[in-house]
C-alpha atoms as a PDB file:
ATOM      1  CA  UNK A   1       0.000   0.000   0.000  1.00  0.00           C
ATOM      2  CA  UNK A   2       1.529   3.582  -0.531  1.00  0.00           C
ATOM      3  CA  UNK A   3       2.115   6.208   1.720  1.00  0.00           C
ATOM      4  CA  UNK A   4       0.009   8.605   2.269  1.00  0.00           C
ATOM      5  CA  UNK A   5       0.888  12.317   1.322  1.00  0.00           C
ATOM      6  CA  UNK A   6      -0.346  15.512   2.134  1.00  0.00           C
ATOM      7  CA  UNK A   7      -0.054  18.512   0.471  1.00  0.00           C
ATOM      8  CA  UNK A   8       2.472  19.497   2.371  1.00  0.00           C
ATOM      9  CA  UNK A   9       5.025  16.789   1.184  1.00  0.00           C
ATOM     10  CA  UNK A  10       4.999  15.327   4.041  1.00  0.00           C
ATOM     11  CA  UNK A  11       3.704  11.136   4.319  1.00  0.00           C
ATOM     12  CA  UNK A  12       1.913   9.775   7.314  1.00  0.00           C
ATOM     13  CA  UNK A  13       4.667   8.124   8.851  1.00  0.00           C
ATOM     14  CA  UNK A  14       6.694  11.472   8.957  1.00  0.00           C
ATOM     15  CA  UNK A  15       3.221  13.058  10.260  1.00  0.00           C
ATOM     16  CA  UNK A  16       3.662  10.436  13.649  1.00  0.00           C
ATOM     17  CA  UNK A  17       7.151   9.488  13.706  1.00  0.00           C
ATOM     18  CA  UNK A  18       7.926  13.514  13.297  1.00  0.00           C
ATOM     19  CA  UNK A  19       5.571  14.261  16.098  1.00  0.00           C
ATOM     20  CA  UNK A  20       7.238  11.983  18.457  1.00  0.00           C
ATOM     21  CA  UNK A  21      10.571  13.334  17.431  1.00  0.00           C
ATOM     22  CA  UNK A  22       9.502  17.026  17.714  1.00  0.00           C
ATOM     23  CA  UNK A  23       8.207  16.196  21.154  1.00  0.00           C
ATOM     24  CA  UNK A  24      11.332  15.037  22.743  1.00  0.00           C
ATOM     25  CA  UNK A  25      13.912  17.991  20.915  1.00  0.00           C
ATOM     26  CA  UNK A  26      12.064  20.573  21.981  1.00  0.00           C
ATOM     27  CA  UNK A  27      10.782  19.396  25.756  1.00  0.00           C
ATOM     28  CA  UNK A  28      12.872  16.293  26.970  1.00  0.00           C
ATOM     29  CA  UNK A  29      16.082  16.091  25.046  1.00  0.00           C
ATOM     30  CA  UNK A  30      17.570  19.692  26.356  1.00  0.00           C
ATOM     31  CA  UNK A  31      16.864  18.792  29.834  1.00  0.00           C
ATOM     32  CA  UNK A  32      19.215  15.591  29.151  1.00  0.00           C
ATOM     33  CA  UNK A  33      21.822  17.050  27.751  1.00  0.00           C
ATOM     34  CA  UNK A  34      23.951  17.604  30.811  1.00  0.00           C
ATOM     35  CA  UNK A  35      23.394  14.077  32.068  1.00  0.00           C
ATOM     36  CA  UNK A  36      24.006  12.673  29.024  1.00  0.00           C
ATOM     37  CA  UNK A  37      27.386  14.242  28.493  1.00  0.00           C
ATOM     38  CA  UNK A  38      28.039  13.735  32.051  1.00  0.00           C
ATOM     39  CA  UNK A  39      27.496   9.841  31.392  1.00  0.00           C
ATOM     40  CA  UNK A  40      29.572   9.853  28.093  1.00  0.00           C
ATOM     41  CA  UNK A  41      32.354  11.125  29.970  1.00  0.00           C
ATOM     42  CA  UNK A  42      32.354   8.303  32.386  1.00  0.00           C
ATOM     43  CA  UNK A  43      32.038   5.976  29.685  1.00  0.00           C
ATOM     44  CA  UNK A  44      34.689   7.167  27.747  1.00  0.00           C
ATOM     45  CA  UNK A  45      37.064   7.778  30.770  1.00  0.00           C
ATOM     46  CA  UNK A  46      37.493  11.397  30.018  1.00  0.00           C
ATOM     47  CA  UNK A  47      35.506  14.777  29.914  1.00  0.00           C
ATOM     48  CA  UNK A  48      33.605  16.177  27.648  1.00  0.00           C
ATOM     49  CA  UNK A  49      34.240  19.594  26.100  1.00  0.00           C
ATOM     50  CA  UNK A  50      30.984  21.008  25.648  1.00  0.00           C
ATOM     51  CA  UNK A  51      31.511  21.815  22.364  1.00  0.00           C
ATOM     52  CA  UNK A  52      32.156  18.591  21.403  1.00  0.00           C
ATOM     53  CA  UNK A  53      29.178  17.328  22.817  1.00  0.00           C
ATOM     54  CA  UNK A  54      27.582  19.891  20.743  1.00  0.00           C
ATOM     55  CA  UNK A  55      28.777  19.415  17.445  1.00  0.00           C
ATOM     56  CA  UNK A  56      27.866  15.206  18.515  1.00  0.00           C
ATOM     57  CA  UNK A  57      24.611  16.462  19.709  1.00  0.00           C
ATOM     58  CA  UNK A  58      23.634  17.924  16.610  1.00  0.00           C
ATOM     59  CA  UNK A  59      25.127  15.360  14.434  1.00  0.00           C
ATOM     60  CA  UNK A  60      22.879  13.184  15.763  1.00  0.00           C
ATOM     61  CA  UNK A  61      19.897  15.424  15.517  1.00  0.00           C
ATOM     62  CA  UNK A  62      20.830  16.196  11.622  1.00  0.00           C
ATOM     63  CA  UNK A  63      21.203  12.193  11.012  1.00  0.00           C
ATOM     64  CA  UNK A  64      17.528  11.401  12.612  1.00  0.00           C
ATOM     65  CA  UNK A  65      16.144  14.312  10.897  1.00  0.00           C
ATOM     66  CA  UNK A  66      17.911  13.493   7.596  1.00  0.00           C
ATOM     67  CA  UNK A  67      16.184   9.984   7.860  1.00  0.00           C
ATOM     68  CA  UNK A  68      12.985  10.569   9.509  1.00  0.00           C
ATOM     69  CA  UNK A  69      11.947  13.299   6.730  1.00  0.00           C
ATOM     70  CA  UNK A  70      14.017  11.923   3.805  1.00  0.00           C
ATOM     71  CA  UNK A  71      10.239  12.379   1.775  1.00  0.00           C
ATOM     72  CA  UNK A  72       9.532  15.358   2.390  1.00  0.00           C
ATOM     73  CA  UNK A  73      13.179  16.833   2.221  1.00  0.00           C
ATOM     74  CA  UNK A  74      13.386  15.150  -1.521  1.00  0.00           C
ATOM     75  CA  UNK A  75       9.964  17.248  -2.034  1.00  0.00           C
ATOM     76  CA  UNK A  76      11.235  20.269  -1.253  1.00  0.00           C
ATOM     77  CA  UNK A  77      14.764  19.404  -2.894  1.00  0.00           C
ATOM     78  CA  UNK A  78      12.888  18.862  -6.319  1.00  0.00           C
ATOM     79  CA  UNK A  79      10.716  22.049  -5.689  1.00  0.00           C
ATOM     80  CA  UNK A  80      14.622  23.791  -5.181  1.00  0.00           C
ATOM     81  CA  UNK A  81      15.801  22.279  -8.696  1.00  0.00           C
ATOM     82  CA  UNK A  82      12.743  23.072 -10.402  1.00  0.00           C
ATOM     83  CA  UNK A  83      13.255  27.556  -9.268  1.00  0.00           C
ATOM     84  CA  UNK A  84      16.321  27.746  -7.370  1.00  0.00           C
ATOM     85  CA  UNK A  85      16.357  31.644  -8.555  1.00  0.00           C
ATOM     86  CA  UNK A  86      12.488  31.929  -6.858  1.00  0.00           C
ATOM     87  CA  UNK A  87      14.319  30.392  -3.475  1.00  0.00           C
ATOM     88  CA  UNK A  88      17.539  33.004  -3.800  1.00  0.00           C
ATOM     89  CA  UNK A  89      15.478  35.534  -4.072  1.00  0.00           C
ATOM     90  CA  UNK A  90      13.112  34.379  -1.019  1.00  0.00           C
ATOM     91  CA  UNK A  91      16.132  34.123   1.218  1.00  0.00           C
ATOM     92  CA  UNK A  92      17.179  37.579   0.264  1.00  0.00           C
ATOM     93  CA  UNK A  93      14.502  39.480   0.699  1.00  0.00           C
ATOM     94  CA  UNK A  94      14.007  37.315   3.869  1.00  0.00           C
ATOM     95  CA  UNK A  95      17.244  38.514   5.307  1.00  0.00           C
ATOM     96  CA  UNK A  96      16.091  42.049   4.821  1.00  0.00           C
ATOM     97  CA  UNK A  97      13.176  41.671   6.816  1.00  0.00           C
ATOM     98  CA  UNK A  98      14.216  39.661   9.651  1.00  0.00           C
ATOM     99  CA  UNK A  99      16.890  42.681  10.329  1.00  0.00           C
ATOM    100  CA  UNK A 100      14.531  45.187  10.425  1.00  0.00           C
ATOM    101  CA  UNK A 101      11.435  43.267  11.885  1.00  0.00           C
ATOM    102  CA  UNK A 102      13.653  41.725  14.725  1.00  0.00           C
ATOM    103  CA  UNK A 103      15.279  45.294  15.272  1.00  0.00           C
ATOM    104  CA  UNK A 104      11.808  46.294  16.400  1.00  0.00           C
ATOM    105  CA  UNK A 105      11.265  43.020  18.384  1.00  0.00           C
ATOM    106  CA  UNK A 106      14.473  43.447  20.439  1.00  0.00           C
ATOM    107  CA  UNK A 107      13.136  46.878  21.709  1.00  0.00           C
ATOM    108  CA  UNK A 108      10.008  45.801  22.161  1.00  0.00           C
ATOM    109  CA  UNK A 109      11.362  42.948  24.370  1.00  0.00           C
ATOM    110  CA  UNK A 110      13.615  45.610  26.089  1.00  0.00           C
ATOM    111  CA  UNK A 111      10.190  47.177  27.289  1.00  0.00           C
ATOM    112  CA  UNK A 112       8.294  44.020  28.244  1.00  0.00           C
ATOM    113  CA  UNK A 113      11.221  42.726  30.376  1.00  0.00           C
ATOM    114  CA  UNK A 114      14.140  44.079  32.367  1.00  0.00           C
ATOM    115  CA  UNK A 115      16.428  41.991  29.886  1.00  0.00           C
ATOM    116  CA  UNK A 116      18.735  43.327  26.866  1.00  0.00           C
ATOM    117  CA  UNK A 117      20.030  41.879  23.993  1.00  0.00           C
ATOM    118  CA  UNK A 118      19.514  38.635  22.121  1.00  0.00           C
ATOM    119  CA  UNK A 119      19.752  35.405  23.866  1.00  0.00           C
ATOM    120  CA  UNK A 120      19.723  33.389  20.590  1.00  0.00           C
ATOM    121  CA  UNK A 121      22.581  35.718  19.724  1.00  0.00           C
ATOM    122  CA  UNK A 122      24.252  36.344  23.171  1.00  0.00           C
ATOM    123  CA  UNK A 123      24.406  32.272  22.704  1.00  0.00           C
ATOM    124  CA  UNK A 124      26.369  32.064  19.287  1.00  0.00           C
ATOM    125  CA  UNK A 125      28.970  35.065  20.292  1.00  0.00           C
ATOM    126  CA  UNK A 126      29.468  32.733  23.612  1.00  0.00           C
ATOM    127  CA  UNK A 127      30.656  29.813  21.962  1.00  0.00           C
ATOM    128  CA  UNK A 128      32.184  31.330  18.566  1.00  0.00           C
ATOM    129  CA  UNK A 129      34.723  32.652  21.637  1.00  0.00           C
ATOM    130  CA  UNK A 130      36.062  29.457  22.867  1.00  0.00           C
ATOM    131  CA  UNK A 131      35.308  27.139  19.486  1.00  0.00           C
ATOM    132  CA  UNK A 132      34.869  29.184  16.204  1.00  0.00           C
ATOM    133  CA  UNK A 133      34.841  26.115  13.429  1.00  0.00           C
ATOM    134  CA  UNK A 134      32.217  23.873  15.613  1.00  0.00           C
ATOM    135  CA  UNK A 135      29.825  27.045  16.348  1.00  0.00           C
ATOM    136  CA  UNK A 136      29.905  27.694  12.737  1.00  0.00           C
ATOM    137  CA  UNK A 137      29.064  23.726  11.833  1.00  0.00           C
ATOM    138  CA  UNK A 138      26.291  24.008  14.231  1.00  0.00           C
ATOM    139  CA  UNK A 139      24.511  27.214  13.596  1.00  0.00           C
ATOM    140  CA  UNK A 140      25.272  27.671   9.951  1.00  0.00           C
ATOM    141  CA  UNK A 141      25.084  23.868   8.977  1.00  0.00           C
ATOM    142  CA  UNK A 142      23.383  21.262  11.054  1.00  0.00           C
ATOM    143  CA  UNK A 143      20.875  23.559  13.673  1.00  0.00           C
ATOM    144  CA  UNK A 144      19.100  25.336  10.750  1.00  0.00           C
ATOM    145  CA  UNK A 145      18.517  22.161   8.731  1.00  0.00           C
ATOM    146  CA  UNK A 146      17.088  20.459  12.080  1.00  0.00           C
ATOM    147  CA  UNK A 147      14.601  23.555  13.067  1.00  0.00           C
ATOM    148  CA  UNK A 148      13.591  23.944   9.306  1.00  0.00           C
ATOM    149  CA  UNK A 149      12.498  20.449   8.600  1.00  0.00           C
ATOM    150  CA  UNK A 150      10.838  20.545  12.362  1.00  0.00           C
ATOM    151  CA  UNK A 151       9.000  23.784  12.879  1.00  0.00           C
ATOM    152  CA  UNK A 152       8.895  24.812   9.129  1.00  0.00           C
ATOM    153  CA  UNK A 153       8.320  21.427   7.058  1.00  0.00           C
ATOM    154  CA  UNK A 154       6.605  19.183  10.052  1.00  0.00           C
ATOM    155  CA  UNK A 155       4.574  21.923  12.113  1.00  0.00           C
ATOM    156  CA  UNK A 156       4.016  24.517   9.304  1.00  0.00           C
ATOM    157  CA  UNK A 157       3.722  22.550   6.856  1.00  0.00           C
ATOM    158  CA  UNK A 158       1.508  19.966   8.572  1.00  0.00           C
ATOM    159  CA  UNK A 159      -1.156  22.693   9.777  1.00  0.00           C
ATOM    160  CA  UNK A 160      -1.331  24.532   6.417  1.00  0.00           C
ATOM    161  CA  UNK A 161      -3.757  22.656   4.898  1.00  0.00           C
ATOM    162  CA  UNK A 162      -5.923  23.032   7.750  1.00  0.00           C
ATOM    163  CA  UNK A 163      -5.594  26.573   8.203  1.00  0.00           C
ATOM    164  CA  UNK A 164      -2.668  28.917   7.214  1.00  0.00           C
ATOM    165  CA  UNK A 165      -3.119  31.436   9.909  1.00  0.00           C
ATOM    166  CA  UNK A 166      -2.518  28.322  12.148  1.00  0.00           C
ATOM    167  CA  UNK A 167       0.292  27.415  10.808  1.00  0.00           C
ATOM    168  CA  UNK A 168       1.927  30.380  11.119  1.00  0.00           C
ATOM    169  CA  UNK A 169       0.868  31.059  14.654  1.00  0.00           C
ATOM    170  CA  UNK A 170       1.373  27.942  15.792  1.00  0.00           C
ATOM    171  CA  UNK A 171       4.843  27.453  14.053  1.00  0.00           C
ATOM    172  CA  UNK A 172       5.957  30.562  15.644  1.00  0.00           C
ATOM    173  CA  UNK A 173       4.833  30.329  18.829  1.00  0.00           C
ATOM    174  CA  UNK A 174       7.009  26.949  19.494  1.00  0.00           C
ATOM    175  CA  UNK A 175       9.619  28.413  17.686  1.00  0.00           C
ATOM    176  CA  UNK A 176      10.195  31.203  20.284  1.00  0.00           C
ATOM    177  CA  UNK A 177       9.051  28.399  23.653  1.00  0.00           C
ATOM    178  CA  UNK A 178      12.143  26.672  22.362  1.00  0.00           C
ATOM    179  CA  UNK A 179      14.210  29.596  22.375  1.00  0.00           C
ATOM    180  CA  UNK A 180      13.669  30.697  25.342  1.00  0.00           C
ATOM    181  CA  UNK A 181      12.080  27.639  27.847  1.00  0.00           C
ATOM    182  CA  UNK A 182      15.438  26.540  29.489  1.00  0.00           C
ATOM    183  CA  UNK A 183      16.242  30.056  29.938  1.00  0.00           C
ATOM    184  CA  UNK A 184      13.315  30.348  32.453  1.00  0.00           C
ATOM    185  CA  UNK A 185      14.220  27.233  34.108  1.00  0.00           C
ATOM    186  CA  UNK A 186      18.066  27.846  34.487  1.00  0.00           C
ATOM    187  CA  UNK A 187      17.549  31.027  36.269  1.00  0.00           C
ATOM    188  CA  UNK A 188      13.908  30.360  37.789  1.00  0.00           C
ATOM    189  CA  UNK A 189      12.649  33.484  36.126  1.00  0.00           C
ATOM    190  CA  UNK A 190       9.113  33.595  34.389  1.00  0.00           C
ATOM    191  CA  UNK A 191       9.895  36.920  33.295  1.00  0.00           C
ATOM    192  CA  UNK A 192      12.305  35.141  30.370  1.00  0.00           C
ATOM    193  CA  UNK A 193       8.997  33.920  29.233  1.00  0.00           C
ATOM    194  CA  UNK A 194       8.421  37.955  27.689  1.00  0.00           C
ATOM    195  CA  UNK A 195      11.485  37.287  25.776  1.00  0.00           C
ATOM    196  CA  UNK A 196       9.592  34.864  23.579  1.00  0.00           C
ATOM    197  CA  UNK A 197       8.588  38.053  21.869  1.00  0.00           C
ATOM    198  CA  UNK A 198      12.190  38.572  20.169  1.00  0.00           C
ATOM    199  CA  UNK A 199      11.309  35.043  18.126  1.00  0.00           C
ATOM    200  CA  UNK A 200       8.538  35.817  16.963  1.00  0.00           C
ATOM    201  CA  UNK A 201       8.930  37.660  14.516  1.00  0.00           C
ATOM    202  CA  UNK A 202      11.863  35.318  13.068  1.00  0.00           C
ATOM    203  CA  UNK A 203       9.453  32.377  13.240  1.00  0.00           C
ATOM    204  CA  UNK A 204       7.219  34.595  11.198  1.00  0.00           C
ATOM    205  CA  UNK A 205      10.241  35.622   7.994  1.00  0.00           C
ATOM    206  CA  UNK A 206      11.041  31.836   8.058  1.00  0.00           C
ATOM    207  CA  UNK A 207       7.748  30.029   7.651  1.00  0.00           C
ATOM    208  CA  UNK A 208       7.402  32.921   5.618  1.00  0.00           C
ATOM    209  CA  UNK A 209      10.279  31.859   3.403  1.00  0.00           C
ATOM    210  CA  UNK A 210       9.399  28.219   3.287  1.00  0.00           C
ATOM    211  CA  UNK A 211       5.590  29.408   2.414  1.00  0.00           C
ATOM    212  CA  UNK A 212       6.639  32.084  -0.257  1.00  0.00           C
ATOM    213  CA  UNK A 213       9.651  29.697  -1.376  1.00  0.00           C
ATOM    214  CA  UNK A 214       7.768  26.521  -1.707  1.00  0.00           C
ATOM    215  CA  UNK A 215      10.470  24.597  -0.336  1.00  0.00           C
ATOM    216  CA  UNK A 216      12.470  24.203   2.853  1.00  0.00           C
ATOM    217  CA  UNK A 217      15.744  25.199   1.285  1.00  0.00           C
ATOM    218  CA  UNK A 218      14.558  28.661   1.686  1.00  0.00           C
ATOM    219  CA  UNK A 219      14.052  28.712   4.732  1.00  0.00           C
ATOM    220  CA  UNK A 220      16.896  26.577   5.700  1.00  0.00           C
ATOM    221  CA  UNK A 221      19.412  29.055   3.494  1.00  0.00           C
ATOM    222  CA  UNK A 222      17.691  32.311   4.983  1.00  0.00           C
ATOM    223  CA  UNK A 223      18.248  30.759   8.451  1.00  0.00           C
ATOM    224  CA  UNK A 224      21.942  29.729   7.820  1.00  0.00           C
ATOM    225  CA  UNK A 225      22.430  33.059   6.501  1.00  0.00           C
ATOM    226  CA  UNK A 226      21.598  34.856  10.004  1.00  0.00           C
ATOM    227  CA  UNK A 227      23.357  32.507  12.038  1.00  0.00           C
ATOM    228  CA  UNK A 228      26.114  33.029  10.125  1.00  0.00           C
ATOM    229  CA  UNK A 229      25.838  36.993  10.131  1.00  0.00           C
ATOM    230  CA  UNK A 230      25.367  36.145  14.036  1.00  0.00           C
ATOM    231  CA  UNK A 231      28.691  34.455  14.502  1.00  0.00           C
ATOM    232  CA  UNK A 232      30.574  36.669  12.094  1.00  0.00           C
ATOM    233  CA  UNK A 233      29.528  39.673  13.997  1.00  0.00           C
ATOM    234  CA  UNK A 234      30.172  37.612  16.943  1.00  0.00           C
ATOM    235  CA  UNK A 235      33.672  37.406  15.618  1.00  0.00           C
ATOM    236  CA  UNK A 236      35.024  41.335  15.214  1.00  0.00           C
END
C-alpha cells in the first residue's frame, strides 16, 4: 500500500514518527543534555568539552532528521531544482526583513522585560569565543537544517492545509518556547517567558520563506544566513 501524502510533502509516517521526534527535541532532550554528556564522559574515561558534545549532539539530531523526513526533504529538494532563482530571491529578501522586523522586536522585548540583547545571539557570540569552526558547523550547517524540517516542514507545513493562519501562529509560537524555555528554568525566572517576543517575529520571515519559497531550502538558506551573520559579527 503507498504512503500517504499531504499537500504538504509530508507522508503519514513522517506526520507520527515527526511528532514523536519534535516532542522530545524541543521538551525532553535539552533537559538531558547535561546528564548525558556527564554519562559519556564516564564511559569514555574522560571529559567532555561542551563543544564537542555539541557538534555530537547535533550530528545526531541532523542524522535522525535526515532519515525521519528523507520524503519530504526530496519534495522540497525537487521544488529547489525546479526555481532555485524563486528560493535566492526568497532568502534575500528574507534577510532584509528579519533585520529590520527583529530590530523592532528586540526593543520591544527591552520594554516588556528588564532583559537586553539577544539570547539566541548572546548564545552564538558565547561559543564562537572558545570554538569558532564547531559554532559555525552548528549554527550555519546542522541547527538550521534540524529547526527547518521541524517547525517549518513538520509543524508549518503539517497545519497549512488546515488553516494557514494556524500554521503560522502555531509554528511561531514553538519556535520562540524553544528559544527561550530553558532560559526560564536555568535562572527560575518567568519573566524570560516575555522574551519569547524577540522570536517571533523570526518564526514569522522563516515560515514565511518556506511558504513564499515553496520549499524548505529557503528557509533553511535564509536561516543559515543569520546565524552566520550572528557568529561573524560575533567574531570582530
Amino acid at each position: 500500500m503507498a504512503k500517504k501524502k499531504t499537500s504538504g510533502g509530508l507522508t503519514g509516517l513522517e506526520r507520527f514518527g515527526g511528532t514523536v521526534f519534535f516532542v522530545f527535541y524541543l521538551l525532553l532532550l535539552p533537559l538531558a543534555a547535561g546528564p548525558a554528556r556527564h554519562l559519556a564522559g564516564e564511559l569514555l574515561g574522560r571529559p567532555i568539552s561542551e563543544e564537542l558534545y555539541g557538534a555530537a549532539y547535533y550530528y545526531g539530531l541532523f542524522a535522525v532528521t535526515a532519515l525521519l523526513f528523507h520524503h519530504l526533504l526530496g519534495v522540497s529538494t525537487r521544488r529547489f531544482l525546479d526555481g532555485p532563482a524563486r528560493t535566492l530571491k526568497t532568502a534575500a529578501a528574507g534577510i532584509v526583513a528579519y533585520y529590520g522586523l527583529c530590530e523592532l522586536a528586540a526593543r520591544l522585548g527591552k520594554v516588556l522585560a528588564d532583559r537586553s540583547g539577544n539570547l539566541n545571539d548572546a548564545a552564538i557570540s558565547a561559543r564562537t569565543g572558545s570554538a569558532p569552526h564547531m559554532t559555525l558547523l552548528i549554527v550555519v550547517f546542522l541547527a538550521p537544517f534540524v529547526e527547518e524540517t521541524l517547525f517549518r516542514g513538520l509543524v508549518f507545513g503539517g497545519l497549512r492545509e488546515k488553516s494557514r493562519p494556524l500554521a503560522y501562529a502555531v509554528s511561531c509560537a514553538l519556535f520562540a518556547l524553544l528559544h527561550v524555555w530553558q532560559f526560564a528554568l536555568a535562572n527560575r525566572d518567568p519573566a524570560y517567558f516575555l522574551l519569547m517576543v524577540q522570536y517571533l517575529i523570526p518564526g514569522l520571515v522563516l515560515a514565511w520563506a518556506y511558504d513564499h519559497g515553496g520549499t524548505l531550502w529557503a528557509s533553511i538558506g535564509l536561516h543559515a544566513g543569520v546565524n552566520a551573520l550572528a557568529v561573524l559579527a560575533g567574531a570582530v
